[in-house]
PDB file of N, CA and C in Angstrom:
ATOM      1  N   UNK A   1       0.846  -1.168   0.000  1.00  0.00           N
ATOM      2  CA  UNK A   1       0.000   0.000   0.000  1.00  0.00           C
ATOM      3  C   UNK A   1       0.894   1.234   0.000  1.00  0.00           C
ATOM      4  N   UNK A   2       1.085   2.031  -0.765  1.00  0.00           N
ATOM      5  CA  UNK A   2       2.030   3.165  -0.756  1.00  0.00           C
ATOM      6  C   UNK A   2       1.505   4.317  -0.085  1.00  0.00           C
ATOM      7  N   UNK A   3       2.059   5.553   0.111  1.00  0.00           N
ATOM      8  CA  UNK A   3       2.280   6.223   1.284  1.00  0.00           C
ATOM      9  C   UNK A   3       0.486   7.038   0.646  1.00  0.00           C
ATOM     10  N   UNK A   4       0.626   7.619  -0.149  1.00  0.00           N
ATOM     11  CA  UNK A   4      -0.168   8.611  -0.629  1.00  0.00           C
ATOM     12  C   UNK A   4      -2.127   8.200  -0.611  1.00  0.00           C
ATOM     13  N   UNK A   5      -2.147   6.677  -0.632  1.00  0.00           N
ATOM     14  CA  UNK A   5      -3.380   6.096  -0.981  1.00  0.00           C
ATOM     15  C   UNK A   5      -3.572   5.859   0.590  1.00  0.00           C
ATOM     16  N   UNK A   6      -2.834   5.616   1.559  1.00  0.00           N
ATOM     17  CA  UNK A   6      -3.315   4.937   2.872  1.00  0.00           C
ATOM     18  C   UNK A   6      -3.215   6.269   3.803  1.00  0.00           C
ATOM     19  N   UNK A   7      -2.420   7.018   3.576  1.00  0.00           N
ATOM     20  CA  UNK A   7      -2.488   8.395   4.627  1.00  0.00           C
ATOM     21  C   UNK A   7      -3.775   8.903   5.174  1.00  0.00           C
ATOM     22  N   UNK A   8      -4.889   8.637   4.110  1.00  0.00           N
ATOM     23  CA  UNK A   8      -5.802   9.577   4.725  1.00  0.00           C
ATOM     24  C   UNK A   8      -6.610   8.583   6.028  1.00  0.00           C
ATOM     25  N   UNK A   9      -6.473   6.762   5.354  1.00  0.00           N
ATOM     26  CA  UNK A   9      -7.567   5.780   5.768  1.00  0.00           C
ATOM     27  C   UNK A   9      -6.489   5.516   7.103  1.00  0.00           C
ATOM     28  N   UNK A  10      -4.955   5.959   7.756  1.00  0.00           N
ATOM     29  CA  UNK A  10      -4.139   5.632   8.717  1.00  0.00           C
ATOM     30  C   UNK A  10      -4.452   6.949   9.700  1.00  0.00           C
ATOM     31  N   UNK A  11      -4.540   7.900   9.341  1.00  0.00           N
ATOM     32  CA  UNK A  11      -4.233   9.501  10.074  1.00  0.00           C
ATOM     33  C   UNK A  11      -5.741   9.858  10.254  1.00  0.00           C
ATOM     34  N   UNK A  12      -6.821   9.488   9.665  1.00  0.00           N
ATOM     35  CA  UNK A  12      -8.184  10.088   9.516  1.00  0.00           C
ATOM     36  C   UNK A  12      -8.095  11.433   9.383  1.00  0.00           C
ATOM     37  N   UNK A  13      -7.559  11.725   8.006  1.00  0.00           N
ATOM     38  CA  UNK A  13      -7.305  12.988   7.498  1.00  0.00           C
ATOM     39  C   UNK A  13      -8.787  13.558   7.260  1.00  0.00           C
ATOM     40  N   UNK A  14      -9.183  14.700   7.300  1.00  0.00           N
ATOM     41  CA  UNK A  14     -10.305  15.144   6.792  1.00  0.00           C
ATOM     42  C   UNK A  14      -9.968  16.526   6.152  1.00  0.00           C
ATOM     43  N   UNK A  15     -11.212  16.839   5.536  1.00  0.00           N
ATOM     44  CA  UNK A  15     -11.069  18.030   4.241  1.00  0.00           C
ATOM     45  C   UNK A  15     -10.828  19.672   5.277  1.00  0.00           C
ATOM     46  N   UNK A  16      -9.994  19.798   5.458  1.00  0.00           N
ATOM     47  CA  UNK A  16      -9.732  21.435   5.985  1.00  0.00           C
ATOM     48  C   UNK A  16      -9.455  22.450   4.923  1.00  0.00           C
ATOM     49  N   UNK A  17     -10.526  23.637   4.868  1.00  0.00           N
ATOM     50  CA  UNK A  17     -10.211  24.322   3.832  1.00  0.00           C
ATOM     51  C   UNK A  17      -8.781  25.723   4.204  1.00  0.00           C
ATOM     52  N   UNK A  18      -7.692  25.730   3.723  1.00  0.00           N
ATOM     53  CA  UNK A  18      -7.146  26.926   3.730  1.00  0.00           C
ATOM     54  C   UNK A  18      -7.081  27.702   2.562  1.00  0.00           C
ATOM     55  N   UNK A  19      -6.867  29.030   3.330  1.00  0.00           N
ATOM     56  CA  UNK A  19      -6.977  29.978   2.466  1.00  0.00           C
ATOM     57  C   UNK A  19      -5.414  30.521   1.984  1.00  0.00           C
ATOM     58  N   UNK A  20      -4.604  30.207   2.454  1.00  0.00           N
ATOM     59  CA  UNK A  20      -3.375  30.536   1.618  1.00  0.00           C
ATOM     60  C   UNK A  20      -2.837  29.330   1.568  1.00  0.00           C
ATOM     61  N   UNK A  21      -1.668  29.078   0.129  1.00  0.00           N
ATOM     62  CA  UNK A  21      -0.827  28.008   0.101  1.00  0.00           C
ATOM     63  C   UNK A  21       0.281  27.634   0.900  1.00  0.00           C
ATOM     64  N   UNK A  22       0.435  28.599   1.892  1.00  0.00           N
ATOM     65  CA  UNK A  22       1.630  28.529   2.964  1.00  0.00           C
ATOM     66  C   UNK A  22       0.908  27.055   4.267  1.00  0.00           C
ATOM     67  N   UNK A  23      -0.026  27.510   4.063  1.00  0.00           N
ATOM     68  CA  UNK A  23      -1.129  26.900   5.448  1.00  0.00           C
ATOM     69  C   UNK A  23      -1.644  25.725   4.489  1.00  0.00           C
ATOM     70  N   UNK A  24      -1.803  25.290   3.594  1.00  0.00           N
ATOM     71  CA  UNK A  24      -1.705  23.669   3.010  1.00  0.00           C
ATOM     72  C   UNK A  24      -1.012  23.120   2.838  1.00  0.00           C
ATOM     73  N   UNK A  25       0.147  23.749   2.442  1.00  0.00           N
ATOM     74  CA  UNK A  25       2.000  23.042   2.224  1.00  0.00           C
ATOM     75  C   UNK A  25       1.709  22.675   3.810  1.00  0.00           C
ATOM     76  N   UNK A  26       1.606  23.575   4.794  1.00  0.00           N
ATOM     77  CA  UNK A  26       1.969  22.940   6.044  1.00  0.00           C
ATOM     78  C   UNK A  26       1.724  21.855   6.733  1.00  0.00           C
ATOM     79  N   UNK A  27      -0.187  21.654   6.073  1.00  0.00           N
ATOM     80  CA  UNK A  27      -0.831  20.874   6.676  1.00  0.00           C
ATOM     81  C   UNK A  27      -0.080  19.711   6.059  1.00  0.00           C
ATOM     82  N   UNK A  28      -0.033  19.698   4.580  1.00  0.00           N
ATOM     83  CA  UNK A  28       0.636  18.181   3.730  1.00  0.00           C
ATOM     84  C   UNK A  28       1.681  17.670   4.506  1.00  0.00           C
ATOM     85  N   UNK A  29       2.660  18.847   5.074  1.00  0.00           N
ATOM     86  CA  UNK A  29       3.855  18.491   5.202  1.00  0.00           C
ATOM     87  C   UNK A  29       3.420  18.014   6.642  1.00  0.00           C
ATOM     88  N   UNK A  30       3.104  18.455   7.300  1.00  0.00           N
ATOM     89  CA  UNK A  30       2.701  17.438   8.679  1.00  0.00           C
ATOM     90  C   UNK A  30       2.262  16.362   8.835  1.00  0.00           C
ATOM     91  N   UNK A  31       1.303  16.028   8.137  1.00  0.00           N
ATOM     92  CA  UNK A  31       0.212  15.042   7.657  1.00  0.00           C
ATOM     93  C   UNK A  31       1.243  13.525   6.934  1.00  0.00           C
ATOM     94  N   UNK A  32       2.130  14.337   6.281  1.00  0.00           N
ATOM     95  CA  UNK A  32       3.421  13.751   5.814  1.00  0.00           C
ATOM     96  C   UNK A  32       4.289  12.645   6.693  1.00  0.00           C
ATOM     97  N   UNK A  33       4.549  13.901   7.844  1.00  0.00           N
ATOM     98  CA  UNK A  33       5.942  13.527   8.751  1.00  0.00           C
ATOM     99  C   UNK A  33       5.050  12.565   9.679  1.00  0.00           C
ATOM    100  N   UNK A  34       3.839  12.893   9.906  1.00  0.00           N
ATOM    101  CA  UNK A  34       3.016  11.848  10.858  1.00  0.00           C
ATOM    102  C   UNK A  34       2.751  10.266  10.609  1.00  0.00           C
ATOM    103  N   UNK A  35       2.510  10.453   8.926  1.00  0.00           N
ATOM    104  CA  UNK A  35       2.354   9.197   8.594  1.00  0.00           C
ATOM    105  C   UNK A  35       3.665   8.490   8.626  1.00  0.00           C
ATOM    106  N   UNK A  36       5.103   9.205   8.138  1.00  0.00           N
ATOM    107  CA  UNK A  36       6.455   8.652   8.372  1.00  0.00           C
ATOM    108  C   UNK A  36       6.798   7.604   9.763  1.00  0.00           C
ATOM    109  N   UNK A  37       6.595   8.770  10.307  1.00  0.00           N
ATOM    110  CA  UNK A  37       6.969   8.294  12.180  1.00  0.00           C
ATOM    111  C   UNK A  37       5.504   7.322  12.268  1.00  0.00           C
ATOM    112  N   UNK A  38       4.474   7.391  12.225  1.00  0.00           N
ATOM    113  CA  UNK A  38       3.769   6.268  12.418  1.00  0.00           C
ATOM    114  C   UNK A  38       4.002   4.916  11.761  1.00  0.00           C
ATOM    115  N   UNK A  39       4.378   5.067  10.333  1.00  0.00           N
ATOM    116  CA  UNK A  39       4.983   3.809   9.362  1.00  0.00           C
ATOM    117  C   UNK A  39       6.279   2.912  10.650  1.00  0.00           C
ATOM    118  N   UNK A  40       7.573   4.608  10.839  1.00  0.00           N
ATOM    119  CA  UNK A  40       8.581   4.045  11.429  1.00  0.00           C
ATOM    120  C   UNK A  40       8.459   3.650  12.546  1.00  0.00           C
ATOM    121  N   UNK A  41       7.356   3.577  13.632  1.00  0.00           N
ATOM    122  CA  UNK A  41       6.893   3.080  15.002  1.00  0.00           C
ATOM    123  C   UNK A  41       6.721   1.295  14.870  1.00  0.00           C
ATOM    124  N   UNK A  42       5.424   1.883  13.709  1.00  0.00           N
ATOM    125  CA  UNK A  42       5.256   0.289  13.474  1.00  0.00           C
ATOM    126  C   UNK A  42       6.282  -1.108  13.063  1.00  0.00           C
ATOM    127  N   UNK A  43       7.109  -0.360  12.333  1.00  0.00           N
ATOM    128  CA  UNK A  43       8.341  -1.392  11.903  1.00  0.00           C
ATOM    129  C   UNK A  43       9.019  -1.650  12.487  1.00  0.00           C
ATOM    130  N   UNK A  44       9.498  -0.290  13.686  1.00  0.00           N
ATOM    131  CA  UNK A  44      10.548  -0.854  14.770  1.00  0.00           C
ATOM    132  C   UNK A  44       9.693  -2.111  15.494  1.00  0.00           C
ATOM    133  N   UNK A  45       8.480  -1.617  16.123  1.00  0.00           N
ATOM    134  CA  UNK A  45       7.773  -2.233  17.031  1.00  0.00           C
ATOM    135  C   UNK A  45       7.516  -3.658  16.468  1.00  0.00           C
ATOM    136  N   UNK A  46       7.597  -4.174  15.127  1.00  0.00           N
ATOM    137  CA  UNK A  46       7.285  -5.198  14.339  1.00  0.00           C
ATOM    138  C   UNK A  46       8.801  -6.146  14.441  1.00  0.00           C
ATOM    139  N   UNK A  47       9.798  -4.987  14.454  1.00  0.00           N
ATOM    140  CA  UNK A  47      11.398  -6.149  14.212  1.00  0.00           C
ATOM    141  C   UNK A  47      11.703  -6.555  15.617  1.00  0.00           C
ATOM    142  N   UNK A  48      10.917  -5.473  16.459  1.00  0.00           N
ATOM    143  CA  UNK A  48      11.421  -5.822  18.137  1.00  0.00           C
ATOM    144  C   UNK A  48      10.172  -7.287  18.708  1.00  0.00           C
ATOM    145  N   UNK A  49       9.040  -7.544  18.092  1.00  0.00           N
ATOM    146  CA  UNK A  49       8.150  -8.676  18.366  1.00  0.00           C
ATOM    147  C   UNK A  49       8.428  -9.761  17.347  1.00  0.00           C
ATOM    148  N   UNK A  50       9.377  -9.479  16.568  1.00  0.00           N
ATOM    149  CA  UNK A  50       9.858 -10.568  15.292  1.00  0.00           C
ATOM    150  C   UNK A  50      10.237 -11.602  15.941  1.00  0.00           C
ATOM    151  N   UNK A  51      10.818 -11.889  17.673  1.00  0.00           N
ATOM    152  CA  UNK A  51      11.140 -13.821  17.991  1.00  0.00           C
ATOM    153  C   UNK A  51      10.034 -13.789  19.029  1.00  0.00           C
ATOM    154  N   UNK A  52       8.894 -13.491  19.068  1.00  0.00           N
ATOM    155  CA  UNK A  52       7.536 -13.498  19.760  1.00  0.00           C
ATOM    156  C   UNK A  52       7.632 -15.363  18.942  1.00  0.00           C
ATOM    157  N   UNK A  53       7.206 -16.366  19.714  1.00  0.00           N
ATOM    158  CA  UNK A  53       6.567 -17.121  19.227  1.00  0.00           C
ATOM    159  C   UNK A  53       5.249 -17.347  18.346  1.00  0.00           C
ATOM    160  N   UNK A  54       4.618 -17.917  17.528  1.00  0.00           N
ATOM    161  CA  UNK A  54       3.514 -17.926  17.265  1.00  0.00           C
ATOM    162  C   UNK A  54       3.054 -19.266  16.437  1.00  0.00           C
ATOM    163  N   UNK A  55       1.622 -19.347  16.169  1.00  0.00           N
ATOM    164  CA  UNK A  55       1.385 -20.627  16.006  1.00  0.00           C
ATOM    165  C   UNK A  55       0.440 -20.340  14.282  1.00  0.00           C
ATOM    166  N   UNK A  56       0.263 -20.732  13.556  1.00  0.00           N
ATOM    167  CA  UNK A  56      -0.196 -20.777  12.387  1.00  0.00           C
ATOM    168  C   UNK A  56      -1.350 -21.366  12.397  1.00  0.00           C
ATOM    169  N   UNK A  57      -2.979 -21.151  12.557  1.00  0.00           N
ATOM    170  CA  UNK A  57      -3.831 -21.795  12.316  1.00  0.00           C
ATOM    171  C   UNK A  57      -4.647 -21.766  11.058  1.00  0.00           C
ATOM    172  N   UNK A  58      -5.408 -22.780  10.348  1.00  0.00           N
ATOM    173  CA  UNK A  58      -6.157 -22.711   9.296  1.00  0.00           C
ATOM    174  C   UNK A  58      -7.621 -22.596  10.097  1.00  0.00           C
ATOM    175  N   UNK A  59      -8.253 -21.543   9.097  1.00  0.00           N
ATOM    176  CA  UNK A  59     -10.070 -21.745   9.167  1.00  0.00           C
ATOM    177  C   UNK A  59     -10.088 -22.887   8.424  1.00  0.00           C
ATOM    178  N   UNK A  60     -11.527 -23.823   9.198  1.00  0.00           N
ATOM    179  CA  UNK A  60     -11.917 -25.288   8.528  1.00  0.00           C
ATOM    180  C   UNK A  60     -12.753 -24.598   7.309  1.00  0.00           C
ATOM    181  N   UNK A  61     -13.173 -23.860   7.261  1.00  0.00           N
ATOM    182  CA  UNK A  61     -14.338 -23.314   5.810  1.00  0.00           C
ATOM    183  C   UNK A  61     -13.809 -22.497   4.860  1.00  0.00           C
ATOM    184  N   UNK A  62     -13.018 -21.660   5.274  1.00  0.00           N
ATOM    185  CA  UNK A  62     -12.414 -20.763   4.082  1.00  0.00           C
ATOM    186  C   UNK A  62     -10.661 -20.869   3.491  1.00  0.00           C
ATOM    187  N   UNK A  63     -10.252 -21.803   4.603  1.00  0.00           N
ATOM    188  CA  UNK A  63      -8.764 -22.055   4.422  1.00  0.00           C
ATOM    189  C   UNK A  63      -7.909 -20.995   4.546  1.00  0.00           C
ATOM    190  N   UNK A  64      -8.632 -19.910   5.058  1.00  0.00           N
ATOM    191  CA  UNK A  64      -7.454 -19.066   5.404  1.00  0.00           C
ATOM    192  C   UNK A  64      -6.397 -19.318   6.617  1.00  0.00           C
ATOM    193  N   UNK A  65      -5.270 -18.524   6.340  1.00  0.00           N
ATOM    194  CA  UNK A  65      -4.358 -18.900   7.320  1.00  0.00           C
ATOM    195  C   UNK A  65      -4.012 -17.875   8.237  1.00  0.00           C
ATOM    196  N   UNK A  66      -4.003 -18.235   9.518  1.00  0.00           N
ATOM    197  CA  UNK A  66      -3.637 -16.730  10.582  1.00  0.00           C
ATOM    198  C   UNK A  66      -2.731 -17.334  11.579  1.00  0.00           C
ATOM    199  N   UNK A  67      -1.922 -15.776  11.981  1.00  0.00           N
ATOM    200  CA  UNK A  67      -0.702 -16.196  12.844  1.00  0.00           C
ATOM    201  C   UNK A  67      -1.151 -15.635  13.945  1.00  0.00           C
ATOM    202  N   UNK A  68      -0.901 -16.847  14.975  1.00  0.00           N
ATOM    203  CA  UNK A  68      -1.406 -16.050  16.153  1.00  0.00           C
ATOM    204  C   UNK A  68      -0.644 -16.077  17.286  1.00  0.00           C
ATOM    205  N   UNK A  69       0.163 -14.780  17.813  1.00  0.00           N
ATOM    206  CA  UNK A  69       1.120 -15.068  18.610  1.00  0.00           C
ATOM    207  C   UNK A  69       0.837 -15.260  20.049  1.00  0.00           C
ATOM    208  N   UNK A  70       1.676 -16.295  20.339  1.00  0.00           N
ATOM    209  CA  UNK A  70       1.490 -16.756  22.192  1.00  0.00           C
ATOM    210  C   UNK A  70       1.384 -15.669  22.901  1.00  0.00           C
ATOM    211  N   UNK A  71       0.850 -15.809  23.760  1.00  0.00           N
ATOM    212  CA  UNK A  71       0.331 -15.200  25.167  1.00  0.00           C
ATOM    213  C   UNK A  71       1.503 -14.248  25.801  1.00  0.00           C
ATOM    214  N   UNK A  72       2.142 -12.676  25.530  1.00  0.00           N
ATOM    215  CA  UNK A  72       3.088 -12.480  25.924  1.00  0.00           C
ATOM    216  C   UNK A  72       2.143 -11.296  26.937  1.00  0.00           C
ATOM    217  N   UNK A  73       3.534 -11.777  28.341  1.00  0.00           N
ATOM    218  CA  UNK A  73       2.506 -10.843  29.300  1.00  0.00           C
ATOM    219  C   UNK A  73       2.408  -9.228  29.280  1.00  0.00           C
ATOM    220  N   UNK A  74       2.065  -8.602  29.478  1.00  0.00           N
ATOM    221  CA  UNK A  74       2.149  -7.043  29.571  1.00  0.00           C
ATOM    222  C   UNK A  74       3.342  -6.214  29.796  1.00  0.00           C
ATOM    223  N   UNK A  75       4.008  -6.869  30.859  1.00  0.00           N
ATOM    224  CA  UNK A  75       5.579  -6.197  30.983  1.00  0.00           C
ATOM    225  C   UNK A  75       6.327  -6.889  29.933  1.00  0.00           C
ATOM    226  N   UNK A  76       6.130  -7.591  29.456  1.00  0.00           N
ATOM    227  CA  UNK A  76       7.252  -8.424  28.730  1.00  0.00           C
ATOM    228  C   UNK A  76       6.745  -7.511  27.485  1.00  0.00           C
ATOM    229  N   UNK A  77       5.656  -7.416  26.999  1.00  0.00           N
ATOM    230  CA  UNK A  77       4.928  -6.300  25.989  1.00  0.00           C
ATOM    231  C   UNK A  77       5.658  -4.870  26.016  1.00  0.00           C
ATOM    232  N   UNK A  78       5.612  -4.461  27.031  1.00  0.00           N
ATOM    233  CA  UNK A  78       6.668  -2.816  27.449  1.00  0.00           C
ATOM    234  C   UNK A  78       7.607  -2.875  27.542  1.00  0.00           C
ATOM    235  N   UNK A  79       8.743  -3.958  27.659  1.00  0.00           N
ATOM    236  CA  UNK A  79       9.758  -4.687  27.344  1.00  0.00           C
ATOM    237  C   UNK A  79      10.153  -4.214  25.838  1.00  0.00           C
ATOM    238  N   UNK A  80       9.643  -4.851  25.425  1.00  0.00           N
ATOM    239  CA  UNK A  80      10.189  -5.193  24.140  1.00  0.00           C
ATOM    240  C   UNK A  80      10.051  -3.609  23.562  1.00  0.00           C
ATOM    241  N   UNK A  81       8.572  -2.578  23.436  1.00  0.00           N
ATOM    242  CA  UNK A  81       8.531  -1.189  23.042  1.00  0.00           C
ATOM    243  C   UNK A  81       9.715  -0.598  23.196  1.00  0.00           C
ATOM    244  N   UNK A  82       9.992  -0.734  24.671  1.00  0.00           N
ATOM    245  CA  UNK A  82      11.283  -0.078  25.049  1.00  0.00           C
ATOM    246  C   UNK A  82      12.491  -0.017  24.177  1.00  0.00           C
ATOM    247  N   UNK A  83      12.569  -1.441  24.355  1.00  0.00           N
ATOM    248  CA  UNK A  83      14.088  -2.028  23.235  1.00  0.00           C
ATOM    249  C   UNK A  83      13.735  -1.593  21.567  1.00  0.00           C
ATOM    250  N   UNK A  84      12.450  -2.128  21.537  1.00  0.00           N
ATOM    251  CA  UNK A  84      12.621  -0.867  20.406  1.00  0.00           C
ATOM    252  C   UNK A  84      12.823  -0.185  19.326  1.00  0.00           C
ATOM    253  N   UNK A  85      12.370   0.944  20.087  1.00  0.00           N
ATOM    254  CA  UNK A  85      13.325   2.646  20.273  1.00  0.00           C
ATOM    255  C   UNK A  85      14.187   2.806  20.833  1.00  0.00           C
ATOM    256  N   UNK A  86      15.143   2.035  21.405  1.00  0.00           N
ATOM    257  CA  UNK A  86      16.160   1.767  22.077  1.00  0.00           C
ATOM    258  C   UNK A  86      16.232   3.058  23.286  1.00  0.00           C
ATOM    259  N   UNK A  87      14.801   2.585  24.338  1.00  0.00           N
ATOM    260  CA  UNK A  87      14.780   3.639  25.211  1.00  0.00           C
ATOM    261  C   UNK A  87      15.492   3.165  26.693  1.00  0.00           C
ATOM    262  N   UNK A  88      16.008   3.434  27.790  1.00  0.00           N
ATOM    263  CA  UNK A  88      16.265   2.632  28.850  1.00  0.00           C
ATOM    264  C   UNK A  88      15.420   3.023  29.724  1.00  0.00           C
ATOM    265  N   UNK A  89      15.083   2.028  30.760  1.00  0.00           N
ATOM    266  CA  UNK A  89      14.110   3.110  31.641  1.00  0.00           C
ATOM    267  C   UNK A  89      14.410   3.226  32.488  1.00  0.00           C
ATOM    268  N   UNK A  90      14.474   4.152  33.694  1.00  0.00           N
ATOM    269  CA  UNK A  90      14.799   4.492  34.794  1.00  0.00           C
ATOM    270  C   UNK A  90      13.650   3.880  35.496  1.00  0.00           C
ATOM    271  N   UNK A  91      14.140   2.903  36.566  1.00  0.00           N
ATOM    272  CA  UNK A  91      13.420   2.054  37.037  1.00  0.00           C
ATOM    273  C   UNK A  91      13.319   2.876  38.881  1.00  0.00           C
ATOM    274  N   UNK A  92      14.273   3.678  38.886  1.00  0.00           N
ATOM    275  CA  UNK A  92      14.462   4.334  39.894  1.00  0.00           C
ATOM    276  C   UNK A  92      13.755   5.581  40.309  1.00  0.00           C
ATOM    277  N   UNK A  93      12.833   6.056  39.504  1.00  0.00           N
ATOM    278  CA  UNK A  93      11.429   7.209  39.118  1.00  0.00           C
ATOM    279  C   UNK A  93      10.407   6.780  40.693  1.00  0.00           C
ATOM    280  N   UNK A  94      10.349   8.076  41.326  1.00  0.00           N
ATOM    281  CA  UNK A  94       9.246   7.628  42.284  1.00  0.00           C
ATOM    282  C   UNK A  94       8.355   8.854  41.914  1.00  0.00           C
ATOM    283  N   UNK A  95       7.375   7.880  41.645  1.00  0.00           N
ATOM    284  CA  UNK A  95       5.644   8.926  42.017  1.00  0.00           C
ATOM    285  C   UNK A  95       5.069   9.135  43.270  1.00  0.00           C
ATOM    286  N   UNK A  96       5.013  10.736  43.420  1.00  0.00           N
ATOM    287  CA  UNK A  96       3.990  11.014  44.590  1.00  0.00           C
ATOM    288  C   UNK A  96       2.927  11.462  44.528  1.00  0.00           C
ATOM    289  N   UNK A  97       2.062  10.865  44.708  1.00  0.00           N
ATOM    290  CA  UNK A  97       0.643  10.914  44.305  1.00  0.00           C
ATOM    291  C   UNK A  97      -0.138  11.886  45.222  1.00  0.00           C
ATOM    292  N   UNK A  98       0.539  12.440  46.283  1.00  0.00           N
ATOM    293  CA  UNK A  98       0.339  13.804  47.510  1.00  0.00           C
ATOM    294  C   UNK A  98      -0.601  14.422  46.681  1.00  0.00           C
TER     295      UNK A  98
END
């Protein structure tokens, strides 16, 4: 799916009218960099769940095939986000909720 056909159905772009071309270049160009960094989120986040186990099942009626990955727990889920974006976390952060 290339960048230009899925932007609007990924971002839920809608019709904003401007009145000068300075203020539509801008919007494109944002609208742009958003869909970039959203593309590049997903791919990191896709190469960092790439040794997730998973199991391959067939539908009995239509023969389709789906991957469905094992049961990974929630921290192990924020785990992996972390790594990443190659973020570290300071595990040493206290909240006061005062």
């Amino acid at each position: 799916m290339g960048g230009a056909s899925s932007l609007s159905v990924c971002l839920a772009v809608r019709p904003i009218y401007h009145f000068k071309p300075e203020r539509l270049e801008a919007r494109i160009g944002l609208c742009q960099l958003a869909f970039a960094l959203t593309r590049h989120a997903q791919q990191r986040i896709r190469a960092a769940l790439h040794g997730v186990q998973a199991g391959i099942v067939q539908h009995k009626t239509t023969q389709a095939k789906y991957c469905l990955p094992s049961a990974v727990s929630h921290a192990a889920s924020r785990i992996c986000i972390y790594k990443a974006f190659g973020i570290k976390r300071n595990l040493d952060v206290q909240i006061d909720l005062s």
